[in-house]
Protein backbone atom coordinates (compact mmCIF):
# COMPACT_ATOMS: atom_id res chain seq x y z
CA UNK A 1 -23.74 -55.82 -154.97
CA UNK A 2 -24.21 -58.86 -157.65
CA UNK A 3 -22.04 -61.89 -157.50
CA UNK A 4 -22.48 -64.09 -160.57
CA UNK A 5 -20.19 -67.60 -160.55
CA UNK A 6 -20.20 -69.49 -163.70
CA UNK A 7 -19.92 -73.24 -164.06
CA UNK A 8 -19.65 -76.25 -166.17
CA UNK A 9 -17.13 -75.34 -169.00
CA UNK A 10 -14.70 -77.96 -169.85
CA UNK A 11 -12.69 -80.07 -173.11
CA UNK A 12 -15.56 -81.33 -175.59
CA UNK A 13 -15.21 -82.90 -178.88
CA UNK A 14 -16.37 -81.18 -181.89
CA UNK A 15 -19.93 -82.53 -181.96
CA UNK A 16 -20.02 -82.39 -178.48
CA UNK A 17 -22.06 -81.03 -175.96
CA UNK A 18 -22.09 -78.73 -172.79
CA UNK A 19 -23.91 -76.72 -170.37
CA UNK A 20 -23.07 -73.97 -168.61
CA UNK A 21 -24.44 -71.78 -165.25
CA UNK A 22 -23.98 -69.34 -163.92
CA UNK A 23 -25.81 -68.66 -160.18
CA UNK A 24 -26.80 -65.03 -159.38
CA UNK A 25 -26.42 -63.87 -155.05
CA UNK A 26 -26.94 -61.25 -153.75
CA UNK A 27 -28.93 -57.80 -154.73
CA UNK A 28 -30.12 -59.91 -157.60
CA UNK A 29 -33.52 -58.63 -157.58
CA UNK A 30 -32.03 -55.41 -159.24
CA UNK A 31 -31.05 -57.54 -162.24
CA UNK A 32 -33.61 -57.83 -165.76
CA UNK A 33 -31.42 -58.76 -168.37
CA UNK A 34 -28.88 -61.57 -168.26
CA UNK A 35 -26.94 -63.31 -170.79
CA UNK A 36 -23.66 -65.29 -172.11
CA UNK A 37 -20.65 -63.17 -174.15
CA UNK A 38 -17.50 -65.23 -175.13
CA UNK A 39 -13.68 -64.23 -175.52
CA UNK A 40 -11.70 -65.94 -177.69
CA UNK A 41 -7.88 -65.33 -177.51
CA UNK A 42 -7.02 -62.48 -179.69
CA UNK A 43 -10.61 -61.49 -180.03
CA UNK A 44 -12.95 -59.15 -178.97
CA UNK A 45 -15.78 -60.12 -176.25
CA UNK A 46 -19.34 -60.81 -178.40
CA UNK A 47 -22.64 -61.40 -177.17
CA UNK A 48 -24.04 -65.02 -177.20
CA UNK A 49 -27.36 -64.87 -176.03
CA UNK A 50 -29.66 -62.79 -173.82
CA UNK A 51 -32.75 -63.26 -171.81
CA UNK A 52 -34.82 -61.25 -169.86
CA UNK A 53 -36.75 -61.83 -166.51
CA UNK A 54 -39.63 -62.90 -167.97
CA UNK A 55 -38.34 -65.25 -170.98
CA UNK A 56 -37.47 -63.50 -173.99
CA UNK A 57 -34.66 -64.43 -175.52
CA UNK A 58 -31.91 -63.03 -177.89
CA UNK A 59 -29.35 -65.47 -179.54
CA UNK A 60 -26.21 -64.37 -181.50
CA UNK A 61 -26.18 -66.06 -185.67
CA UNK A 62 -23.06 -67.57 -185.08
CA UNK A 63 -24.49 -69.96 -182.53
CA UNK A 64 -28.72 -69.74 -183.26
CA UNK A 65 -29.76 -73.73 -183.79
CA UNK A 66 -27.03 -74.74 -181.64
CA UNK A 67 -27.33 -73.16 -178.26
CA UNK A 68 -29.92 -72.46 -176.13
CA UNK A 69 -30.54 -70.10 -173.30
CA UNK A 70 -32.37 -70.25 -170.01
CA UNK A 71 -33.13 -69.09 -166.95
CA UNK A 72 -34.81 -70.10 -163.47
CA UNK A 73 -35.67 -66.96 -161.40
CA UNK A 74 -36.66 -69.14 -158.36
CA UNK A 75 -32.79 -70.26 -158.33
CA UNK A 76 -31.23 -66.85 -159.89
CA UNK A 77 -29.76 -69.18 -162.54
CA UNK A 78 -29.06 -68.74 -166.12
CA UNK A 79 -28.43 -71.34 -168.43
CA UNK A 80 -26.65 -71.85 -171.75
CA UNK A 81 -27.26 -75.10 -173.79
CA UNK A 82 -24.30 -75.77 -176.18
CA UNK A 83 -25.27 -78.34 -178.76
CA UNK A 84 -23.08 -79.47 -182.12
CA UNK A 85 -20.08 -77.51 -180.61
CA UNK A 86 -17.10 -76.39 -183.13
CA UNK A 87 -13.85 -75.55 -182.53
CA UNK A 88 -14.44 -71.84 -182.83
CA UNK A 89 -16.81 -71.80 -180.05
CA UNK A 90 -13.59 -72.27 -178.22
CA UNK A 91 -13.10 -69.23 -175.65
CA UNK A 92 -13.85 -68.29 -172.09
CA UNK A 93 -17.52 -67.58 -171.66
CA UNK A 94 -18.79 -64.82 -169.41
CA UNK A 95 -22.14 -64.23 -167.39
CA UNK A 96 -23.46 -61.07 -167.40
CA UNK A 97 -26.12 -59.42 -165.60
CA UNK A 98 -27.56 -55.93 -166.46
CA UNK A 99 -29.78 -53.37 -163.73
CA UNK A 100 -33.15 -52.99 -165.19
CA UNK A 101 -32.23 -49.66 -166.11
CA UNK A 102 -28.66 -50.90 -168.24
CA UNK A 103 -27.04 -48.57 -166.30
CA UNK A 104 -24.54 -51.41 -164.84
CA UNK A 105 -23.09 -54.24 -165.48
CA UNK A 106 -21.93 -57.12 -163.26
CA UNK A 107 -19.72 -59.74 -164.75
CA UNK A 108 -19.08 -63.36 -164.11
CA UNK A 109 -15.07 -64.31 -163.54
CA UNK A 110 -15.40 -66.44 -166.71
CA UNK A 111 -15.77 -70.08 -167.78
CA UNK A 112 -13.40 -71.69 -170.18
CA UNK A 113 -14.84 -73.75 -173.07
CA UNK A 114 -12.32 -75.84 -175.41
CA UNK A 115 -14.03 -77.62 -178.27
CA UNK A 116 -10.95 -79.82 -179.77
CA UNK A 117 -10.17 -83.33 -180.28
């Protein structure tokens, strides 16, 4: 099993910024991919940002410029840099880890993010 626990959302001011973790235990070994996806209330889940094990990186339009993804494999830690935040990147963001094989998913319990003043 994969435990992912997500960290450091919070109220920020438009303009603002944040950064969220989310640490990997367990069989984490069997994970490649991991990324960020976001709810917002009333909306579907969509995909922030990926990366892989070794580095490459995927970011969604909506946020590209603004956020920023990362990860430390020596911690099992993934990263997501939230820069020039607007109140429609308001929602509960999610961790996600996929097997090497994207034939699972493991999910993070979610990380609320309110951009409002």
């Amino acid at each position: 099993q994969v435990q992912l626990v997500e960290s450091g959302g919070g109220l920020v001011q438009p303009g603002g910024s944040l950064r969220l973790s989310c640490a990997g235990s367990g069989s984490i070994r069997i994970i490649g991919t991991m990324g960020w996806y976001r709810q917002a209330p009333g909306k579907q889940r969509e995909l922030v940002a990926t990366i892989t094990r070794s580095g490459s990186t995927s970011i969604a339009d909506s946020v590209k410029g603004r956020f920023t993804i990362s990860r430390d494999n020596a911690k099992n830690t993934v990263y997501l840099e939230m820069n020039s935040l607007k109140p429609e990147d308001t929602a509960v963001y999610y961790c996600n880890g996929k097997t090497y094989d994207w034939t699972r998913d493991y999910w993070g319990q979610g990380t609320q993010v309110t951009v409002s003043s």
